[in-house]
Protein backbone atom coordinates (compact mmCIF):
# COMPACT_ATOMS: atom_id res chain seq x y z
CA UNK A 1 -52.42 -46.85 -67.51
CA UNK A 2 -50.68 -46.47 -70.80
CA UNK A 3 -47.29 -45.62 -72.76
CA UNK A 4 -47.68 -41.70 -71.82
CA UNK A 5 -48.46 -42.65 -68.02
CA UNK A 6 -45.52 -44.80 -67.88
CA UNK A 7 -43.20 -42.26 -69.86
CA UNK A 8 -44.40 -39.49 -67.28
CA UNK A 9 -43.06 -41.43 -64.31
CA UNK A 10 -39.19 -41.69 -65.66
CA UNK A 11 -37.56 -39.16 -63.85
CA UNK A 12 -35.60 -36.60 -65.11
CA UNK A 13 -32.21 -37.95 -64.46
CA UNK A 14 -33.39 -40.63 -66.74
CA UNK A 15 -34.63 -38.05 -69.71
CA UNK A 16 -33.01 -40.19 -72.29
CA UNK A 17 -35.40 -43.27 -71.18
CA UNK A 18 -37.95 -41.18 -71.62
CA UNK A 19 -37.23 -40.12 -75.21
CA UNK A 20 -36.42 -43.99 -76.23
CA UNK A 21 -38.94 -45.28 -74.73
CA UNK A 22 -41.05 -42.87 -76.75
CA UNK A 23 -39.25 -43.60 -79.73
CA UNK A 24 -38.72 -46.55 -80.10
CA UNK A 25 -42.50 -47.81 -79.75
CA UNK A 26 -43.91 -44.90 -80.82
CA UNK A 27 -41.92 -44.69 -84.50
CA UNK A 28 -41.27 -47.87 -84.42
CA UNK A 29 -41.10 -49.47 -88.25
CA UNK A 30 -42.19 -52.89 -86.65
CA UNK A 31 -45.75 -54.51 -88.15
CA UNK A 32 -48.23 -53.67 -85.19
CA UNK A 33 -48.05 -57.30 -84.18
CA UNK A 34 -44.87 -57.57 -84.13
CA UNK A 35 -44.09 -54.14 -82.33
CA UNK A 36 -46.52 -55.08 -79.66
CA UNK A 37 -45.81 -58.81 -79.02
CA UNK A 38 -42.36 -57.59 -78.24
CA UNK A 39 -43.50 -54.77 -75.87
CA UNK A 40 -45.54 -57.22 -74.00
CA UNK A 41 -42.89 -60.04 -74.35
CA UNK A 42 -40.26 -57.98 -73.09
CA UNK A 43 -42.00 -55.98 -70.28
CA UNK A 44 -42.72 -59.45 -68.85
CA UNK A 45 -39.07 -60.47 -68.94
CA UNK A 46 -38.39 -57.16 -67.19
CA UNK A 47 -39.65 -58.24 -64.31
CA UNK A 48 -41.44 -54.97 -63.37
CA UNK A 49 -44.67 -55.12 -62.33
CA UNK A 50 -45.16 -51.22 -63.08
CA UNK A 51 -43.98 -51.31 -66.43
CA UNK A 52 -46.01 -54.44 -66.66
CA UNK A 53 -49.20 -52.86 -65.62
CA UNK A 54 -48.56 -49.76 -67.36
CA UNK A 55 -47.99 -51.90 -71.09
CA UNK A 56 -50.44 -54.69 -71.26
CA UNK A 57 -53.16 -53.35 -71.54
CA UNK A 58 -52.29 -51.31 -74.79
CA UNK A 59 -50.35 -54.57 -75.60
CA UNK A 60 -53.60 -56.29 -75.50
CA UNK A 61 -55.57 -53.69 -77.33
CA UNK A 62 -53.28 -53.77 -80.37
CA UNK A 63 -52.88 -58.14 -80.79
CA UNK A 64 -54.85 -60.35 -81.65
CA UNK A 65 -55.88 -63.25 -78.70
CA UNK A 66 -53.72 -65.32 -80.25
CA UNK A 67 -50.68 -63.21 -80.62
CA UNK A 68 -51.40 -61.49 -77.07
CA UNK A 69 -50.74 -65.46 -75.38
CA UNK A 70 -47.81 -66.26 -78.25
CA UNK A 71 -46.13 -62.94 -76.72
CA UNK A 72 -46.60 -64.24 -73.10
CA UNK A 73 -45.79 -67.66 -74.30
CA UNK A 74 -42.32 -66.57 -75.61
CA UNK A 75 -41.78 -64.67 -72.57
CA UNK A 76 -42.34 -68.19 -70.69
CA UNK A 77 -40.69 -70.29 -72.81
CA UNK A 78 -37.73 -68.12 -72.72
CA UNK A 79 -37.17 -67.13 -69.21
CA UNK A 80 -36.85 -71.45 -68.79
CA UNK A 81 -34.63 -71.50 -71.87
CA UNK A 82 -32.05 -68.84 -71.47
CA UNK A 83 -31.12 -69.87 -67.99
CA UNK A 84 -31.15 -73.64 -69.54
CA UNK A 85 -28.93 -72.75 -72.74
CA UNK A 86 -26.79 -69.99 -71.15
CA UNK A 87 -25.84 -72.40 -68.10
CA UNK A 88 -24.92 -75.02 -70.50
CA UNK A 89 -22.84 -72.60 -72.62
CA UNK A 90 -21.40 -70.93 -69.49
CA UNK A 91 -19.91 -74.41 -68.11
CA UNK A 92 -16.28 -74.94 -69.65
CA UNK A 93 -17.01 -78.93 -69.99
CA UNK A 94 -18.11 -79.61 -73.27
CA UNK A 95 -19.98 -82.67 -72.62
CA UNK A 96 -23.00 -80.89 -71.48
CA UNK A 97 -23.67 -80.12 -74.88
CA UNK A 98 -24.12 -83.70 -75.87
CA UNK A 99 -27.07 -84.62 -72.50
CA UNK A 100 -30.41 -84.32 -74.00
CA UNK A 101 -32.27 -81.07 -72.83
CA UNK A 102 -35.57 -83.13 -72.39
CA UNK A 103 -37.36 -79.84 -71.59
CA UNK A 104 -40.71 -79.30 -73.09
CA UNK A 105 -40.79 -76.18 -75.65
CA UNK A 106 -43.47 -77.73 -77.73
CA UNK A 107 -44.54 -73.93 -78.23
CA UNK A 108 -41.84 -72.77 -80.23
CA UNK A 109 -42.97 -75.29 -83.01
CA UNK A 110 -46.39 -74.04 -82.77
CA UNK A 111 -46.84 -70.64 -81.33
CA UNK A 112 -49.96 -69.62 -83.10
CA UNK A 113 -49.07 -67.04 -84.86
CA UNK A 114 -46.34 -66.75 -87.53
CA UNK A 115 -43.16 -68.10 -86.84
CA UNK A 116 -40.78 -64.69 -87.61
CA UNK A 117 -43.25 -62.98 -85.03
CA UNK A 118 -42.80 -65.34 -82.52
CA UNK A 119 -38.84 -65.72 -82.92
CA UNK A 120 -38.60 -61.90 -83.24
CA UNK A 121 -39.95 -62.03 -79.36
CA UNK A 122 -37.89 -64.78 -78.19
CA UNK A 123 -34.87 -62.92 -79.41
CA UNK A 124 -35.90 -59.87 -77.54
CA UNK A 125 -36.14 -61.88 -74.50
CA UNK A 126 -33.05 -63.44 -74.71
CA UNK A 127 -31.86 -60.12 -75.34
CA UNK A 128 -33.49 -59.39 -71.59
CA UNK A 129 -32.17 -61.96 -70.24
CA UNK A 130 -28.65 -62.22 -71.79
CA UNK A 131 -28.53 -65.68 -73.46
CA UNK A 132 -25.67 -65.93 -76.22
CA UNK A 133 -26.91 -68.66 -77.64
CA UNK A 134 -30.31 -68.06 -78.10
CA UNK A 135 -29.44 -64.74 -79.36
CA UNK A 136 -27.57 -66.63 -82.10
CA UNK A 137 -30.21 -69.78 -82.48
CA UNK A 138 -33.05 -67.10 -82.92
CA UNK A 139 -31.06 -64.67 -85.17
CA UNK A 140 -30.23 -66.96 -87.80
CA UNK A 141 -33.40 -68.54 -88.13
CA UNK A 142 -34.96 -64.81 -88.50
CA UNK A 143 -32.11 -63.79 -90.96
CA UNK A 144 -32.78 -67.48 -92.74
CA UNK A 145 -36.44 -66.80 -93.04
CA UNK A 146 -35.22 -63.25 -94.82
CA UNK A 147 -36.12 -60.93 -92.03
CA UNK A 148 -33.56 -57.77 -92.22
CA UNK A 149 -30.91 -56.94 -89.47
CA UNK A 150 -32.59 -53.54 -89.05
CA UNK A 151 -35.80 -55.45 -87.86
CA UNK A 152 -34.02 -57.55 -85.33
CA UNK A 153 -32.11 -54.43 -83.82
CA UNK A 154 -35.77 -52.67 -83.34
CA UNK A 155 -36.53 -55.63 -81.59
CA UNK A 156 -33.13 -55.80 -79.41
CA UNK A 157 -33.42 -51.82 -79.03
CA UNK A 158 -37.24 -52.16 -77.45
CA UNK A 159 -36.12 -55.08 -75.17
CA UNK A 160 -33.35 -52.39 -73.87
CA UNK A 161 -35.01 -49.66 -72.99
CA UNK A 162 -38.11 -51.27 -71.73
CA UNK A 163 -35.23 -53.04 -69.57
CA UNK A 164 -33.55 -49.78 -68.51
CA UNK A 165 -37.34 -48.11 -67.92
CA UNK A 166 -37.71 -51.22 -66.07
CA UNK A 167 -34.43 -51.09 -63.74
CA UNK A 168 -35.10 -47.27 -63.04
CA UNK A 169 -38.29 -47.45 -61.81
CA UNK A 170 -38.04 -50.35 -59.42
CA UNK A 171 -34.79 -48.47 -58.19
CA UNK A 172 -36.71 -45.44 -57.70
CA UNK A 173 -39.46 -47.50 -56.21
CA UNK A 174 -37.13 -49.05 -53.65
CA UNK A 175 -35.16 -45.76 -52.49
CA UNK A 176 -38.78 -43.95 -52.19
CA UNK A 177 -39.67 -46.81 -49.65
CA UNK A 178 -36.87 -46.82 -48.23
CA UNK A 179 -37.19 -42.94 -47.33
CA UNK A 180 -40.33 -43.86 -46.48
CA UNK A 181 -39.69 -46.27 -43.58
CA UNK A 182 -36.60 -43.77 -42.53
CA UNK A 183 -38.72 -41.15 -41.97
CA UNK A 184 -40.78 -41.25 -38.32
């Protein structure tokens, strides 16, 4: 199971997946750590369980322990948060935004690794999962610590097309058991 396996299953319809997906890992000007943390980060916010299975294990290969859990960690912390902070920002009354949260996230203060590594992940799920506000909240403290806009789009442009890959493939999944079961 790898990136070429995974690349190999995109069907032709979907050629452009294919090239991005290849591209956008595979050239990718992203620190290993931080290139991989976000494949694995994102792939679990994708929901897929193919695209998981085909990624984490060269996920895995390339981090550290440490940064292989922060990744999974972000991916955690963030699937609670976005639905938390996009709900909150979605309601037109106001006064939500003065209740205390009183969620846990103690992880985000100390993800063990470096903080722009583990932000640059969260953003990328958020991205996935189509939070405004953490978008913003994890932009501008990436663009505060002096990490480049360039570097935060590689990070938004991996969470999309590991997305897309994502939404293809379970499609494809779906309609080929569905023709399965039609046919007697």
């Amino acid at each position: 199971m790898s990136l070429d396996s995974l690349k190999s299953s995109i069907p032709d319809f979907a050629k452009d997946l294919k090239l991005n997906l290849g591209s956008v890992i595979g050239n990718s000007d992203l620190p290993q750590q931080q290139l991989w943390g976000t494949v694995l980060s994102c792939a679990i916010a994708a929901r897929s369980p193919r695209v998981l299975r085909e990624l984490e294990p060269e996920a895995k290969a390339n981090l550290s322990p440490e940064a292989y859990t922060a990744a999974k960690s972000a991916a955690a912390v963030m699937a609670m948060n976005n639905v938390f902070y996009r709900t909150r920002h979605l309601l037109s009354d106001p006064e939500y935004n003065n209740l205390r949260a009183g969620l846990r996230m103690n992880v985000i203060g100390n993800p063990g690794v470096e903080k722009v590594d583990f932000e640059l992940w969260s953003l990328a799920v958020s991205a996935i999962n189509g939070c405004g506000q953490c978008l913003d909240s994890h932009e501008q403290v990436l663009r505060k610590a002096g990490v480049e806009r360039e570097t935060i789009q590689e990070a938004f442009k991996i969470a999309s097309v590991i997305q897309a890959v994502a939404v293809t493939l379970d499609a494809e999944a779906a309609l080929d058991v569905e023709a399965a079961l039609a046919t007697p």
